[in-house]
Protein backbone atom coordinates (compact mmCIF):
# COMPACT_ATOMS: atom_id res chain seq x y z
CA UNK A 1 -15.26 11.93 17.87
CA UNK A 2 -16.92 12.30 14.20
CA UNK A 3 -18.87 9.34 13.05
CA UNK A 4 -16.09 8.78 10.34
CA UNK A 5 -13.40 8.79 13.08
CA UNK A 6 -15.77 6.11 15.15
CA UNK A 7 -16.74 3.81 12.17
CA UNK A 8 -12.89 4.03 10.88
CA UNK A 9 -11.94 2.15 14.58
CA UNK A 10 -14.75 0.08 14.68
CA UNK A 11 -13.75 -1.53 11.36
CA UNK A 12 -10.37 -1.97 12.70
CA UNK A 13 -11.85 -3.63 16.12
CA UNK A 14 -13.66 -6.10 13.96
CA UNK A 15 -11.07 -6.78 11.26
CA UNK A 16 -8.63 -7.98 14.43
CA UNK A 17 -11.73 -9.79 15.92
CA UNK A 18 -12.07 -11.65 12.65
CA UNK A 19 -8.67 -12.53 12.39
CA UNK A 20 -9.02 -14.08 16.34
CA UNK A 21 -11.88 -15.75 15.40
CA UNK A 22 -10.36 -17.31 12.24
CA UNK A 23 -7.09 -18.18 14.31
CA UNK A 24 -9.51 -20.32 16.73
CA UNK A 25 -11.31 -22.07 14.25
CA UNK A 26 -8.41 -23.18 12.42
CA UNK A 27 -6.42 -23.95 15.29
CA UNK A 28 -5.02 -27.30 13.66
CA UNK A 29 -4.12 -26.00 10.53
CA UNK A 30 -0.23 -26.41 9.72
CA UNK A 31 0.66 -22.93 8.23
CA UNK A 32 0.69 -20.13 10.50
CA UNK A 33 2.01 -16.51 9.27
CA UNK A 34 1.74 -12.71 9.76
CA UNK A 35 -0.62 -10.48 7.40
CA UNK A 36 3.03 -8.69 6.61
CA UNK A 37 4.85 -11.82 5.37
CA UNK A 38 1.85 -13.37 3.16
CA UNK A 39 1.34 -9.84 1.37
CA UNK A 40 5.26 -9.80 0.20
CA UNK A 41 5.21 -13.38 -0.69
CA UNK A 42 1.73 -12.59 -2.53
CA UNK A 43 2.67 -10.25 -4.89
CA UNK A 44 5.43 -12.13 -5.88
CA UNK A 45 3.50 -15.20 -6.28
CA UNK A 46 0.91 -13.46 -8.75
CA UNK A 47 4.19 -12.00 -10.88
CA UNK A 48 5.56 -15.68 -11.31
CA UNK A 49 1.90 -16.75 -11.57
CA UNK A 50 1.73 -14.20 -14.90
CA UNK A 51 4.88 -15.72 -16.36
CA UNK A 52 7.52 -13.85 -14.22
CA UNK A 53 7.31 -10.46 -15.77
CA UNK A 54 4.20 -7.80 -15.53
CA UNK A 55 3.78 -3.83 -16.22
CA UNK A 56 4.15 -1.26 -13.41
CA UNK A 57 1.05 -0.50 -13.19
CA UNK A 58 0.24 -4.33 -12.07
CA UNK A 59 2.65 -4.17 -9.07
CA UNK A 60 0.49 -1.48 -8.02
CA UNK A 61 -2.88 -3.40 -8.68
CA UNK A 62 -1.29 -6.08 -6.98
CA UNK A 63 -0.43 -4.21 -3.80
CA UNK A 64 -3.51 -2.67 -3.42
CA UNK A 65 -5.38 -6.08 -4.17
CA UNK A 66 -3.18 -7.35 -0.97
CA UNK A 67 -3.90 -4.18 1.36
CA UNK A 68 -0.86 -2.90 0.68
CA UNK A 69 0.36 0.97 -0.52
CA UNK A 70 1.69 0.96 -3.95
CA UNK A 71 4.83 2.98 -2.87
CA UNK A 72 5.49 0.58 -0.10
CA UNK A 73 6.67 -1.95 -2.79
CA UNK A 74 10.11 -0.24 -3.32
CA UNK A 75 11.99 -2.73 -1.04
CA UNK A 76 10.80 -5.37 -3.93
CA UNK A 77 13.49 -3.14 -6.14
CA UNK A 78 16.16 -2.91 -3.29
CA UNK A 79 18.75 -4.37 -1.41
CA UNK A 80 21.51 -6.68 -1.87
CA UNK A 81 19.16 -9.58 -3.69
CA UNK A 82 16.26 -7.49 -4.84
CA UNK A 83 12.77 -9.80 -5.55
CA UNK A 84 12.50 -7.71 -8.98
CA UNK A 85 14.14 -5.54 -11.44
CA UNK A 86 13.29 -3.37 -14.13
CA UNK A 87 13.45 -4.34 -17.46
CA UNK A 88 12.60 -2.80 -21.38
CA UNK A 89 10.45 -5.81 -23.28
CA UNK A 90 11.82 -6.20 -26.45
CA UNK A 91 9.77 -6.07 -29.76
CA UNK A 92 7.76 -3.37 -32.06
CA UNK A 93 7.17 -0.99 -28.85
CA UNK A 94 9.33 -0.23 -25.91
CA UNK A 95 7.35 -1.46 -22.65
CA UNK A 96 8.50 -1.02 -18.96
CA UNK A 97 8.41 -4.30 -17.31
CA UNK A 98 9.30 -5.57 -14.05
CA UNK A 99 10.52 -9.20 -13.56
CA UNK A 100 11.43 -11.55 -11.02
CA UNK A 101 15.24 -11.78 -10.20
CA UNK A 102 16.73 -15.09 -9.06
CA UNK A 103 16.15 -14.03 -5.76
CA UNK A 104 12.76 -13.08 -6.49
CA UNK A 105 11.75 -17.06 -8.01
CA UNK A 106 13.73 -18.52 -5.28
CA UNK A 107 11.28 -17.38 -2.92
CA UNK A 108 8.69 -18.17 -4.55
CA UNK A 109 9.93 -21.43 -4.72
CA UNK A 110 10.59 -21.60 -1.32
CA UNK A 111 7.33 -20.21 0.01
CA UNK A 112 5.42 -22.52 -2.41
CA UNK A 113 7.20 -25.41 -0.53
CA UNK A 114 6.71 -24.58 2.98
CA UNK A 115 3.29 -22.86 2.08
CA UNK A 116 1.93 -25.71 -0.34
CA UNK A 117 2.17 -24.73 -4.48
CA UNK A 118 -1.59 -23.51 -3.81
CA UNK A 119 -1.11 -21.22 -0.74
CA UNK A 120 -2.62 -18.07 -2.15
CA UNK A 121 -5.74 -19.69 -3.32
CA UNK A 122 -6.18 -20.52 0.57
CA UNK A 123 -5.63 -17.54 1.86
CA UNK A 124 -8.76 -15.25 3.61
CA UNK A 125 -8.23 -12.44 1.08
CA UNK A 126 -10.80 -10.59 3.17
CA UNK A 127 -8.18 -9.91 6.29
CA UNK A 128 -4.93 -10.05 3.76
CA UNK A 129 -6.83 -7.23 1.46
CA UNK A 130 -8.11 -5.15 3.87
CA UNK A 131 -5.70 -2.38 4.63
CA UNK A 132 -7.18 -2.03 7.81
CA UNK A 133 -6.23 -5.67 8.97
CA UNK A 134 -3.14 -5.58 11.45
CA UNK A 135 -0.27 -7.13 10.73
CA UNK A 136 -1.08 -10.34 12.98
CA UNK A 137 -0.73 -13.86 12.88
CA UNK A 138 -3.50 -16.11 10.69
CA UNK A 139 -4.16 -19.24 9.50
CA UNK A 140 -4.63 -21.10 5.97
């Protein structure tokens, strides 16, 4: 194997070792979910968190802030009850935007009430960002 090749599963051994070790030492703590399901609710979060409306290019900040591909975020756009839309900001300039759908605030609101209103500032952003970090079970 090529040094990259080694160090690229190495980091991925200790990113799922850090996640066990986390899991153990919080053992008592009341909210338990997978990598997968805080990243959705994340990003969703941080759009209601900047008023409920952001550019494109934010969703894609966002997902890569949260270990997640840009492109993977289509299923946001999708579906019977899509989590956001596109939209045209009104004004002097037209502006893409994309905003949260009813669908999209009502789980926000839901998360924030099973989660706590400040679950993302408890999260370990250094296993939910990394886009090595499986998606596992952890702790906050």
């Amino acid at each position: 194997m090529e040094n990259k090749a080694v160090l690229r599963e190495l980091k991925e051994i200790a990113a799922r070792v850090d996640v066990l070790i986390r899991r153990l030492e919080k053992e008592d703590t009341a909210i338990v979910a997978t990598v997968g399901e805080v990243r959705k609710a994340a990003i969703l979060e941080e759009v209601y968190r900047l008023g409920g409306s952001v550019a494109p290019e934010t969703i894609s900040d966002l997902a890569r802030k949260y270990g997640r591909d840009p492109s993977a975020c289509g299923g946001y756009y999708s579906g019977k009850a899509p989590s956001l839309k596109a939209a045209i900001a009104s004004g002097a300039g037209l502006q893409a935007l994309r905003q949260l759908t009813d669908t999209g605030r009502q789980s926000v609101q839901d998360t924030r009430a099973a989660w706590g209103e400040d679950w993302l500032d408890r999260i370990p952003m250094d296993i939910v960002g990394s886009q090595r970090a499986a998606d596992t079970e952890i702790s906050f």
